[in-house]
PDB file of N, CA and C in Angstrom:
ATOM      1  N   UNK A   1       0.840  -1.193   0.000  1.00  0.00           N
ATOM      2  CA  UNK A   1       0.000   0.000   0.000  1.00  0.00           C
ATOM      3  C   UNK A   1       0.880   1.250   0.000  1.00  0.00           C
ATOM      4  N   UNK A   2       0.144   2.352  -0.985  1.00  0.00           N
ATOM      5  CA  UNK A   2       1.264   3.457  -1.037  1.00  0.00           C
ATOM      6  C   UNK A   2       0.932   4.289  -0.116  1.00  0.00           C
ATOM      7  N   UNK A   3       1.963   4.979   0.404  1.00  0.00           N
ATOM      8  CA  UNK A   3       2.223   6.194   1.842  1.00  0.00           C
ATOM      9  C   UNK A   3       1.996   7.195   0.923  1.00  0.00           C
ATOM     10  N   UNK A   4       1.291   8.119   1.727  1.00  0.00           N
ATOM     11  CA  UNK A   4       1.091   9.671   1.343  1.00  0.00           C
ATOM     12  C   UNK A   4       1.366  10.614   2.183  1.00  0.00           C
ATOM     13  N   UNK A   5       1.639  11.319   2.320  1.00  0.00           N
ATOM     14  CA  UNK A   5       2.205  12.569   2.443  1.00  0.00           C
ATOM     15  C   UNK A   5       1.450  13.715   2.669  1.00  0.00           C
ATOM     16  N   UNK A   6       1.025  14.576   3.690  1.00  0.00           N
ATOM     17  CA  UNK A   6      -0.267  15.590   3.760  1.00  0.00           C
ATOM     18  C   UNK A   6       1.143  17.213   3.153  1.00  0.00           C
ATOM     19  N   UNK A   7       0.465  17.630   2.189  1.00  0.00           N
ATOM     20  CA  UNK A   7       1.461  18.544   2.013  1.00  0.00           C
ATOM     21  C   UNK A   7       0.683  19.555   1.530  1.00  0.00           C
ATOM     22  N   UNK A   8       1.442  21.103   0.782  1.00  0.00           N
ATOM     23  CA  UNK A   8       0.306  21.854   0.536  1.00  0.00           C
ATOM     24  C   UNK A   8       1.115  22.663  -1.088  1.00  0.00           C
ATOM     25  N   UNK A   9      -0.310  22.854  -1.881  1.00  0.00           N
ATOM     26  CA  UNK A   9       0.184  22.751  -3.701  1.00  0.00           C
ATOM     27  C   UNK A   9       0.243  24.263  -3.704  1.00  0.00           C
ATOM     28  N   UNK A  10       1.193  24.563  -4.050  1.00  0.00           N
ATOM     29  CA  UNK A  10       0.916  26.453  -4.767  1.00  0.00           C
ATOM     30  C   UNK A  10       1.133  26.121  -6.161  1.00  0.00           C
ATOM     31  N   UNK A  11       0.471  27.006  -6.907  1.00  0.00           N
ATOM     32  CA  UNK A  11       0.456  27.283  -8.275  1.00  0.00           C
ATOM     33  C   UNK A  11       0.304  28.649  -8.480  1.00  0.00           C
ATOM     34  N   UNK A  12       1.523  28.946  -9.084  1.00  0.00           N
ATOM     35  CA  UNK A  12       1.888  30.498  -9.270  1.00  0.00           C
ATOM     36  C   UNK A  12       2.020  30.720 -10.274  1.00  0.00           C
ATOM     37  N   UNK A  13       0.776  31.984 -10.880  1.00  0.00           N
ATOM     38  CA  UNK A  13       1.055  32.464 -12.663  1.00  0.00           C
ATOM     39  C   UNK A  13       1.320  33.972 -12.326  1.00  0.00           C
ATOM     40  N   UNK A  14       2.581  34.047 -12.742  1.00  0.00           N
ATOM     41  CA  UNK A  14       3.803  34.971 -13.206  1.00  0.00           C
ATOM     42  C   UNK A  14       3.789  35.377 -14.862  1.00  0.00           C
ATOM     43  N   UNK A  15       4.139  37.010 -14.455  1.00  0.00           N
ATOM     44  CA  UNK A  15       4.564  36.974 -16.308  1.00  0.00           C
ATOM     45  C   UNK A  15       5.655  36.484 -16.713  1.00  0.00           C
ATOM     46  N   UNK A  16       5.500  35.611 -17.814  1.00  0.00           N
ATOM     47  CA  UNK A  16       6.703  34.983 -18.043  1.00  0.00           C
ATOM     48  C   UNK A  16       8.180  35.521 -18.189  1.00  0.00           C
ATOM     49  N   UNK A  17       7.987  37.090 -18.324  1.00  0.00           N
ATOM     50  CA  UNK A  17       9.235  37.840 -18.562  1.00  0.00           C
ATOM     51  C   UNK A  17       9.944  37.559 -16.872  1.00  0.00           C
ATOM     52  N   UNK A  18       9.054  37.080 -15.528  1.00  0.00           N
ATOM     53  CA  UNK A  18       9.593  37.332 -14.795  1.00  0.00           C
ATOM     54  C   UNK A  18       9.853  35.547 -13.886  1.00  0.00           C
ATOM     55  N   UNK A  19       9.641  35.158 -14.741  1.00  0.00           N
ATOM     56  CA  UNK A  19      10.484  33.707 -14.365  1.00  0.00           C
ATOM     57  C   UNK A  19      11.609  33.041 -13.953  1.00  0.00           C
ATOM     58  N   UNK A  20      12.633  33.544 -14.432  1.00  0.00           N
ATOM     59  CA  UNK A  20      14.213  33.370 -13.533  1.00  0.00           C
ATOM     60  C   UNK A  20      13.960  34.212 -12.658  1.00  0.00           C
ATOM     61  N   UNK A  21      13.440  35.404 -12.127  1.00  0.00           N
ATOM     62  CA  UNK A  21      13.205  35.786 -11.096  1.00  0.00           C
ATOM     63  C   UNK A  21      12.368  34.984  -9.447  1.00  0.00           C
ATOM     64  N   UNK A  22      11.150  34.379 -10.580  1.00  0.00           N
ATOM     65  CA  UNK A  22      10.706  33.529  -9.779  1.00  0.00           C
ATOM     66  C   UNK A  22      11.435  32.275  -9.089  1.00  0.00           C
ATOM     67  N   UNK A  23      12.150  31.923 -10.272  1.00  0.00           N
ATOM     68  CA  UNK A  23      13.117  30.791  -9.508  1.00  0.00           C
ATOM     69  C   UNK A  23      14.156  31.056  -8.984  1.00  0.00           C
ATOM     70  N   UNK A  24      14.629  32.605  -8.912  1.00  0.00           N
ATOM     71  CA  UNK A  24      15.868  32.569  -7.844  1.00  0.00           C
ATOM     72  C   UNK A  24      15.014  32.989  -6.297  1.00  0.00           C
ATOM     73  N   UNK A  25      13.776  33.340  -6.441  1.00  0.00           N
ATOM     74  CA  UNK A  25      13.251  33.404  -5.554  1.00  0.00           C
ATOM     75  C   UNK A  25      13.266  32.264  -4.705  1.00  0.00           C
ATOM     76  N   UNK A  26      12.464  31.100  -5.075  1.00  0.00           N
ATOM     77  CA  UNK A  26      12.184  29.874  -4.544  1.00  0.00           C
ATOM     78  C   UNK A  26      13.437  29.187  -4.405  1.00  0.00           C
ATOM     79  N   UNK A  27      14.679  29.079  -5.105  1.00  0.00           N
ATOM     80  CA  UNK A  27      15.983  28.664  -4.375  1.00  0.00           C
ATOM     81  C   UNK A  27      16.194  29.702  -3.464  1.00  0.00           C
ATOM     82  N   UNK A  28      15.906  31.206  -3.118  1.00  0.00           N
ATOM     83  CA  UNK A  28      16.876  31.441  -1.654  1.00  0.00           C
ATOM     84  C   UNK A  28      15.511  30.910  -0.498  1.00  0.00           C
ATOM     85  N   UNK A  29      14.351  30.650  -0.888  1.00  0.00           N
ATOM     86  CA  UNK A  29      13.782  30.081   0.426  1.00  0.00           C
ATOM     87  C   UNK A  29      13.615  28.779   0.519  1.00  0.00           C
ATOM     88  N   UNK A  30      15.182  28.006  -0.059  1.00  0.00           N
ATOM     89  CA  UNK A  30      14.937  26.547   0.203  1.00  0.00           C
ATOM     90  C   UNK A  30      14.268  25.533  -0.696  1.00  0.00           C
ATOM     91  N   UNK A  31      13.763  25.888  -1.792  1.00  0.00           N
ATOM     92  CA  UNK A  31      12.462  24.768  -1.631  1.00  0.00           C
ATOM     93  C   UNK A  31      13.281  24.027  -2.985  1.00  0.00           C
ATOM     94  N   UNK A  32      13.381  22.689  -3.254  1.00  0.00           N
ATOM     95  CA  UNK A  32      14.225  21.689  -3.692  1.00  0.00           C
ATOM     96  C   UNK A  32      13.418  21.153  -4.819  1.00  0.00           C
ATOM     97  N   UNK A  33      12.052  21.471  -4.919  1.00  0.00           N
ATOM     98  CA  UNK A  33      11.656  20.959  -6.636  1.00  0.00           C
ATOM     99  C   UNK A  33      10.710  21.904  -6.541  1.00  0.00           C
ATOM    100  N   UNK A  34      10.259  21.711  -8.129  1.00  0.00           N
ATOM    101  CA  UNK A  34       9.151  22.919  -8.914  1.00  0.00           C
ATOM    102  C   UNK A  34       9.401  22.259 -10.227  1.00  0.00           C
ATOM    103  N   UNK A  35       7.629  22.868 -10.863  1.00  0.00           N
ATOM    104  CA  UNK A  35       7.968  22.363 -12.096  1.00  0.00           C
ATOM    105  C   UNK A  35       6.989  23.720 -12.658  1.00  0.00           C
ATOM    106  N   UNK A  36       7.312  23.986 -13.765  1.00  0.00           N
ATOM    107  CA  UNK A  36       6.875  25.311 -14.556  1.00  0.00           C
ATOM    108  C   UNK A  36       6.335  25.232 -16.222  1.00  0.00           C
ATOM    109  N   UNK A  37       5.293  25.638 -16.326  1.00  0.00           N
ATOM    110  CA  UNK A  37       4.902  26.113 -17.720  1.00  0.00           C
ATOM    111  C   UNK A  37       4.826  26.956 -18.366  1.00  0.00           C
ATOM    112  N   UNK A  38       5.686  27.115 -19.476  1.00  0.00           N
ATOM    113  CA  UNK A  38       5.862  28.414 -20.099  1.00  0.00           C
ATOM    114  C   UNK A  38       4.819  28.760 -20.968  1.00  0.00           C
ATOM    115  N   UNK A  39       4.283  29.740 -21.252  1.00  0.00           N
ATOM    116  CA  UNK A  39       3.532  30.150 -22.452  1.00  0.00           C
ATOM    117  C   UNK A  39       1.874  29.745 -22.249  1.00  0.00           C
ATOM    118  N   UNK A  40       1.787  30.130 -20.868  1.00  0.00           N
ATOM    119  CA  UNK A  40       0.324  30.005 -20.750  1.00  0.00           C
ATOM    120  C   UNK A  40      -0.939  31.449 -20.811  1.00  0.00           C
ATOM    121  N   UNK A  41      -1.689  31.164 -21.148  1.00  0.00           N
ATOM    122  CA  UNK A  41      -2.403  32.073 -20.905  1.00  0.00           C
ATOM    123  C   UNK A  41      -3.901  32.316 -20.092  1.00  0.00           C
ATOM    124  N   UNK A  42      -4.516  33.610 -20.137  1.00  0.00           N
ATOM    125  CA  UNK A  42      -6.131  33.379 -19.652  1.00  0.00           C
ATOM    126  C   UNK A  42      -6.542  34.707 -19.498  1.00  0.00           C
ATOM    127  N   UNK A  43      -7.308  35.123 -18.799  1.00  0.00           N
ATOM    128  CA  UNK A  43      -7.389  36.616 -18.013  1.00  0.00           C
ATOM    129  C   UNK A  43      -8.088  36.008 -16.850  1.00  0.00           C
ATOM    130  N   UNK A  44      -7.274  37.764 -16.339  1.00  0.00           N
ATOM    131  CA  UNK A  44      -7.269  38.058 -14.785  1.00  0.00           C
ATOM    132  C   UNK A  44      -7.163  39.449 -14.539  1.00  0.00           C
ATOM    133  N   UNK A  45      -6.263  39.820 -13.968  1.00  0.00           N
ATOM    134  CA  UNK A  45      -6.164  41.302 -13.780  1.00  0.00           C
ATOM    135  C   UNK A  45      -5.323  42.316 -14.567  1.00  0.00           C
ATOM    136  N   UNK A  46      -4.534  41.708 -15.428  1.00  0.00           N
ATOM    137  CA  UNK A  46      -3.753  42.247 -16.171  1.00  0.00           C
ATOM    138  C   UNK A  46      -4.816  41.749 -18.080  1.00  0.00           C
ATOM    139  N   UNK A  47      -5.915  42.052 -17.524  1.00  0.00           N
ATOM    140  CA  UNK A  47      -6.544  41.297 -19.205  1.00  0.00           C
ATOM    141  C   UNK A  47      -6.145  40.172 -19.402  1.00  0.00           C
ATOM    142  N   UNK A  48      -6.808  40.210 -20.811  1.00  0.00           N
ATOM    143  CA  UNK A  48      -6.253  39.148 -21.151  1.00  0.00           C
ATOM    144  C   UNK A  48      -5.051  38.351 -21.959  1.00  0.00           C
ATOM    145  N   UNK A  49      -4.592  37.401 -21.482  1.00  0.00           N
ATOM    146  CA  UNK A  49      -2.947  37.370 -22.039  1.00  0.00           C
ATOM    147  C   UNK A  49      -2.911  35.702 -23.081  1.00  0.00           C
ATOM    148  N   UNK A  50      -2.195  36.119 -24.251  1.00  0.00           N
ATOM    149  CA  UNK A  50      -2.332  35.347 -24.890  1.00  0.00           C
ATOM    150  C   UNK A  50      -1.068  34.801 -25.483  1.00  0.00           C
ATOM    151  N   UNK A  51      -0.720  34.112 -25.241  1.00  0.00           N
ATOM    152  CA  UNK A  51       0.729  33.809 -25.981  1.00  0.00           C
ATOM    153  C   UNK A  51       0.534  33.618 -27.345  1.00  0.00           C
ATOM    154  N   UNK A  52      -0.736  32.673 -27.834  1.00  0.00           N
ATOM    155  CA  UNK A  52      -0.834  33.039 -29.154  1.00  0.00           C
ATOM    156  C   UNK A  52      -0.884  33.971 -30.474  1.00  0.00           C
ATOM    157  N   UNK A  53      -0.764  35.099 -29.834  1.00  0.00           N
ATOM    158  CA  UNK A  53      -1.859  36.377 -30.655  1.00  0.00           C
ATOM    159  C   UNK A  53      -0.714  36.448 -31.177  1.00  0.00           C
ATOM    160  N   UNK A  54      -1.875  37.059 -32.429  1.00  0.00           N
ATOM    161  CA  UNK A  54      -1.170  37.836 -33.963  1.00  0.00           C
ATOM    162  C   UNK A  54       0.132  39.267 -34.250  1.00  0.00           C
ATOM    163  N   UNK A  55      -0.685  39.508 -33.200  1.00  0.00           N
ATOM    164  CA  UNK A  55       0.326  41.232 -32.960  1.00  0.00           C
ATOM    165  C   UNK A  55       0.808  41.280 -31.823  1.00  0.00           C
ATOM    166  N   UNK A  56       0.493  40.936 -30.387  1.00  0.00           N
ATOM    167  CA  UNK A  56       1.269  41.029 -29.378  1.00  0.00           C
ATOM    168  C   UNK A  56       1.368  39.955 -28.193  1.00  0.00           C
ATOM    169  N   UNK A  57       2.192  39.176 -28.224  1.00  0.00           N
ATOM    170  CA  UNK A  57       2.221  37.848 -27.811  1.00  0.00           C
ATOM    171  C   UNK A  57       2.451  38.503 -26.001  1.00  0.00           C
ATOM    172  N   UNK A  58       1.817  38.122 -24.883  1.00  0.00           N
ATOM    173  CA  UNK A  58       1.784  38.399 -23.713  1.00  0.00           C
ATOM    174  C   UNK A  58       1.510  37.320 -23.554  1.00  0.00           C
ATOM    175  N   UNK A  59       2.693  36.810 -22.404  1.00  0.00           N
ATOM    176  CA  UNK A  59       2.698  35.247 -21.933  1.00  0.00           C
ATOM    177  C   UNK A  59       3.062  34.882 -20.161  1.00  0.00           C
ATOM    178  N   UNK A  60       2.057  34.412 -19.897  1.00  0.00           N
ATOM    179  CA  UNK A  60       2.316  33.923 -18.351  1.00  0.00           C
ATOM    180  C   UNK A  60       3.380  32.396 -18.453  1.00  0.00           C
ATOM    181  N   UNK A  61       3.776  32.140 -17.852  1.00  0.00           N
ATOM    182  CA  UNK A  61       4.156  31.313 -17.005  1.00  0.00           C
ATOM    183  C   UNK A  61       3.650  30.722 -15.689  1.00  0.00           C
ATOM    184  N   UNK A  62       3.633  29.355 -15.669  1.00  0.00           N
ATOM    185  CA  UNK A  62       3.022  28.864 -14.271  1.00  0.00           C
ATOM    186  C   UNK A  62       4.116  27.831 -13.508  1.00  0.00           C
ATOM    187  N   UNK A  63       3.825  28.215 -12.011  1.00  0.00           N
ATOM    188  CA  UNK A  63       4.589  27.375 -11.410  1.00  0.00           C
ATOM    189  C   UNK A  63       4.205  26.738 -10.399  1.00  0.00           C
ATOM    190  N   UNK A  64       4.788  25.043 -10.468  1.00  0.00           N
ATOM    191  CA  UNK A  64       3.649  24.448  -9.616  1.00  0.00           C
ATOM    192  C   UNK A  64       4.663  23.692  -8.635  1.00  0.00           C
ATOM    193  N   UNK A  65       4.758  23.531  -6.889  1.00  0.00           N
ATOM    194  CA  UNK A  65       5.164  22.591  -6.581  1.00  0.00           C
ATOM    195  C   UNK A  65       4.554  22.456  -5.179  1.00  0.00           C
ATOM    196  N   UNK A  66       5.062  21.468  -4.779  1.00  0.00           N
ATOM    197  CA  UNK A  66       4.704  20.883  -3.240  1.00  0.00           C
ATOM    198  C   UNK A  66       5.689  20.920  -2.243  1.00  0.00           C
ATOM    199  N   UNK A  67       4.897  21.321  -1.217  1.00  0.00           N
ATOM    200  CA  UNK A  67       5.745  21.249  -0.087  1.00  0.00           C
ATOM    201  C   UNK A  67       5.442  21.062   1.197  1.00  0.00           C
ATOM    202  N   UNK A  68       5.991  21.121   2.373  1.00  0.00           N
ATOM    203  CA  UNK A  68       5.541  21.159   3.859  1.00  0.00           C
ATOM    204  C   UNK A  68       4.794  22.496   3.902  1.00  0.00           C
ATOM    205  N   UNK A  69       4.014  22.294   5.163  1.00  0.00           N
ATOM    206  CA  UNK A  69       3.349  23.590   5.490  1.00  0.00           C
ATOM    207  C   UNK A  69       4.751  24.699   5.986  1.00  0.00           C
ATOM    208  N   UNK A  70       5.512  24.322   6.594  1.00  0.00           N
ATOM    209  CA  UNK A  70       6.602  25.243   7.064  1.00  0.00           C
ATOM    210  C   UNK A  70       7.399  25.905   5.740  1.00  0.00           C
ATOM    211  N   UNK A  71       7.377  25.326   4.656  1.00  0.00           N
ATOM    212  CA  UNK A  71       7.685  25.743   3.547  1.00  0.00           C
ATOM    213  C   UNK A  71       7.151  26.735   3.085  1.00  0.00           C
ATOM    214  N   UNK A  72       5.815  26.027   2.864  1.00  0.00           N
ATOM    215  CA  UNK A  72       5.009  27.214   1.902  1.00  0.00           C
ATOM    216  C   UNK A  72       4.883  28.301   2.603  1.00  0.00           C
ATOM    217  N   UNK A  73       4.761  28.627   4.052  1.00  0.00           N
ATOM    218  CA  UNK A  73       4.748  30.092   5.153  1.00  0.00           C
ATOM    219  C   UNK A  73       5.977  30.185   4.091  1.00  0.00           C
ATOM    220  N   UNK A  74       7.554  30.014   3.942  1.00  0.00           N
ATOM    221  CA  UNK A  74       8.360  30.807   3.432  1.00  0.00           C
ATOM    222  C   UNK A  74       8.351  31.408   2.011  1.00  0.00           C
ATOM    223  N   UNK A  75       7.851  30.589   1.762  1.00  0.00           N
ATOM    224  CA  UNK A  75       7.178  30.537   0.036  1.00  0.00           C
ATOM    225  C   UNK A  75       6.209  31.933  -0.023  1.00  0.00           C
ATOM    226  N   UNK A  76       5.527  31.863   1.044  1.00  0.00           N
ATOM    227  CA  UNK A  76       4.147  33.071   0.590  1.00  0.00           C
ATOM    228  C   UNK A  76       5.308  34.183   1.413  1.00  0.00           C
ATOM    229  N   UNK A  77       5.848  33.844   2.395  1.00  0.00           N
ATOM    230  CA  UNK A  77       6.423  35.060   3.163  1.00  0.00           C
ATOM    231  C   UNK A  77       7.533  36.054   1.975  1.00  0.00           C
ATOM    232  N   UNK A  78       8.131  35.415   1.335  1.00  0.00           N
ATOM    233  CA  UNK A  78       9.137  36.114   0.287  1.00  0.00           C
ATOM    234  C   UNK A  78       8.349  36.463  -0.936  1.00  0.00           C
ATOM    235  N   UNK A  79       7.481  35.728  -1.308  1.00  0.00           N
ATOM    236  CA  UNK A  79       6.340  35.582  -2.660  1.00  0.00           C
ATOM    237  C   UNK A  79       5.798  37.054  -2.245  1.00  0.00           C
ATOM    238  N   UNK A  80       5.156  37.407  -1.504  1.00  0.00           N
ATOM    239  CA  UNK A  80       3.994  38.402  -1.000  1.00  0.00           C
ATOM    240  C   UNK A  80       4.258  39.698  -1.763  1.00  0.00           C
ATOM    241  N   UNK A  81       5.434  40.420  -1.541  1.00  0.00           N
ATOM    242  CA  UNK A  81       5.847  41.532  -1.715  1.00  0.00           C
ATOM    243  C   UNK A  81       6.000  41.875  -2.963  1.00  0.00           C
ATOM    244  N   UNK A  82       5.903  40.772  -3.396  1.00  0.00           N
ATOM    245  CA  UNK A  82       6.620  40.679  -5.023  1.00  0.00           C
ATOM    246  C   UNK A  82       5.464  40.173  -6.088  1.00  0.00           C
ATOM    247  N   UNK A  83       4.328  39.522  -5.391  1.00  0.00           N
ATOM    248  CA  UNK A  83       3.303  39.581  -6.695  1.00  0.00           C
ATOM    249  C   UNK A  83       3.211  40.447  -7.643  1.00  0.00           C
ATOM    250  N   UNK A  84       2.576  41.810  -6.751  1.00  0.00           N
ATOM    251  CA  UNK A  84       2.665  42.687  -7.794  1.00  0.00           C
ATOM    252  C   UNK A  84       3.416  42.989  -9.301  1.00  0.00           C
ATOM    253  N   UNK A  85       4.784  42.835  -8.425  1.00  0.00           N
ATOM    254  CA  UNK A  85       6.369  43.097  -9.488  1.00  0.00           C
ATOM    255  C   UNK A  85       6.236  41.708 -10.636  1.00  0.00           C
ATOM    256  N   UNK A  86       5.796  40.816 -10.169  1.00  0.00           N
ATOM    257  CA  UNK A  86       5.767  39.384 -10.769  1.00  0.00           C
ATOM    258  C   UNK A  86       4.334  40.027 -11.828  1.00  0.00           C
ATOM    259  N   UNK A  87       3.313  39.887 -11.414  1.00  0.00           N
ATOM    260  CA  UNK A  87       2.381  40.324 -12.510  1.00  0.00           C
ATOM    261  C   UNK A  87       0.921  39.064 -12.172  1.00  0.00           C
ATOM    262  N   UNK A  88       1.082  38.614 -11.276  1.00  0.00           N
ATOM    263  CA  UNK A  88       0.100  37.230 -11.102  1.00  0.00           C
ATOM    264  C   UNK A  88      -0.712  36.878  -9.914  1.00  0.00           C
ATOM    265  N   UNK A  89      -0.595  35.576  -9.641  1.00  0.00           N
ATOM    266  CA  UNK A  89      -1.193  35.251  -8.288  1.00  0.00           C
ATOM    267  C   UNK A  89      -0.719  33.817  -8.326  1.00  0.00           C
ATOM    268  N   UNK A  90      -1.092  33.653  -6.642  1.00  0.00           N
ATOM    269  CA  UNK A  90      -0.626  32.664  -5.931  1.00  0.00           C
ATOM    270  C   UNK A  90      -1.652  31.845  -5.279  1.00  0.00           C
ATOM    271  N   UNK A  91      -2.016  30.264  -5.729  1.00  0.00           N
ATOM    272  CA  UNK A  91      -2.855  30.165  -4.981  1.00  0.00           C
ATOM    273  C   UNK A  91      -2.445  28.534  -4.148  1.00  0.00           C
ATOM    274  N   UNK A  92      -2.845  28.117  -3.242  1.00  0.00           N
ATOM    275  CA  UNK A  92      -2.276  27.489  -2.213  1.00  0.00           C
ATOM    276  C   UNK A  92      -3.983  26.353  -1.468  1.00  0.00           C
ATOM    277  N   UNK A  93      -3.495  25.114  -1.768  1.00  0.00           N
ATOM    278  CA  UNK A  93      -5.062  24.045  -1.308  1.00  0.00           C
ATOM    279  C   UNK A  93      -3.677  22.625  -0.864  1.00  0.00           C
ATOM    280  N   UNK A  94      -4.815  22.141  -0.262  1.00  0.00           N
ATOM    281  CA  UNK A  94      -4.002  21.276   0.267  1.00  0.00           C
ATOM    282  C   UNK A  94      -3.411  19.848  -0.556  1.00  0.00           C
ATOM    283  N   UNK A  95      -2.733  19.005  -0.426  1.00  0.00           N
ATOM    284  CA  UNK A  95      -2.414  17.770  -1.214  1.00  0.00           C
ATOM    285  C   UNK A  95      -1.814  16.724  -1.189  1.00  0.00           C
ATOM    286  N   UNK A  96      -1.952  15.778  -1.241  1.00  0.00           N
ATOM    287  CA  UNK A  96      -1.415  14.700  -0.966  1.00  0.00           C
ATOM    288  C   UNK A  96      -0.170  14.309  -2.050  1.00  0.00           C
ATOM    289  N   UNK A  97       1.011  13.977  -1.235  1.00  0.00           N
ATOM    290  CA  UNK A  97       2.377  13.324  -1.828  1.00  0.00           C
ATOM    291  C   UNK A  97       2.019  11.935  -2.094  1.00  0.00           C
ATOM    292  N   UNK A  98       2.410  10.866  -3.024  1.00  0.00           N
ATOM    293  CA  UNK A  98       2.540   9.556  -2.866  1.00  0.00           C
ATOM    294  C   UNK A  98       4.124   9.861  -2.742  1.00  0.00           C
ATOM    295  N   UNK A  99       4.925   8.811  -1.634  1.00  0.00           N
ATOM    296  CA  UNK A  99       6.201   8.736  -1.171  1.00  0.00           C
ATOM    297  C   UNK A  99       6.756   7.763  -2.620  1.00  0.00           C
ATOM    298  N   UNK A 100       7.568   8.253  -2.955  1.00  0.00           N
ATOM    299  CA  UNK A 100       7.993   7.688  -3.859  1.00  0.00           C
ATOM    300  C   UNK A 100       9.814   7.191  -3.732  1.00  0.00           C
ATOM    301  N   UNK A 101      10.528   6.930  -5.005  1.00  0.00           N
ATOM    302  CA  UNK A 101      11.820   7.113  -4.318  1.00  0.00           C
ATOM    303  C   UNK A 101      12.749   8.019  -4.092  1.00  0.00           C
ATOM    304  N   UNK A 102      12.231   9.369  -4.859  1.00  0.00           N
ATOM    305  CA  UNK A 102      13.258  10.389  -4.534  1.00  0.00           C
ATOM    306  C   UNK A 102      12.163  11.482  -4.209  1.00  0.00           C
ATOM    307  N   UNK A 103      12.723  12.194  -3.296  1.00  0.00           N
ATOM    308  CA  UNK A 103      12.010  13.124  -2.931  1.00  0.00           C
ATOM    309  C   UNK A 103      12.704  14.637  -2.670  1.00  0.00           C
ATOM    310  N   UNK A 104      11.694  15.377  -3.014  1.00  0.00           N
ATOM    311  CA  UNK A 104      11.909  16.711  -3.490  1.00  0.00           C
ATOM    312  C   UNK A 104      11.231  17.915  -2.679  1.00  0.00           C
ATOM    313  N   UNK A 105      10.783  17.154  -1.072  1.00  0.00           N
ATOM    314  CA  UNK A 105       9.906  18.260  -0.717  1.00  0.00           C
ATOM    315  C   UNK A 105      10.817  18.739   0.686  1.00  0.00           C
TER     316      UNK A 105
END
């Protein structure tokens, strides 16, 4: 039977111009995996953004990973200040790990 893990998911859409930003973020508060999608789009508060379009390609980026609850407090604590500058939002529900053999949280 597989072990799980009570952990908690953020998924963060960033403008994509500000993505190595995002990830030097999340390496100085520790956190050891993430996985990211480039070239997403939708609307929200910045309109709507399309990576596809004809004349002006505006592209989010998303970033998704898991972690301990003591994590993600550092995650939102450094994240906070900087949405704005980032261009997005952050949103945070709870989730289950299956323990696998390498681990990243």
């Amino acid at each position: 039977m597989n072990k799980t893990i009570a952990m908690k998911r953020l998924e963060i859409v960033i403008d994509a111009e500000k993505l190595n930003d995002m990830i030097a973020l999340l390496d100085s508060t520790g956190v050891r995996g993430y996985s990211f999608i480039k070239n997403t789009g939708g609307l929200g508060s910045r309109g709507v953004r399309r990576p596809d379009g004809l004349f002006l390609q505006e592209e989010n980026a998303m970033v998704i990973l898991a972690c301990q609850e003591d994590q993600s407090q550092k995650v939102v604590k450094a994240l906070s200040p900087k949405l704005k500058e980032f261009g997005g939002m952050c949103l945070i529900s709870d989730c289950l790990w299956v323990e696998g053999p390498a681990v990243s949280y």
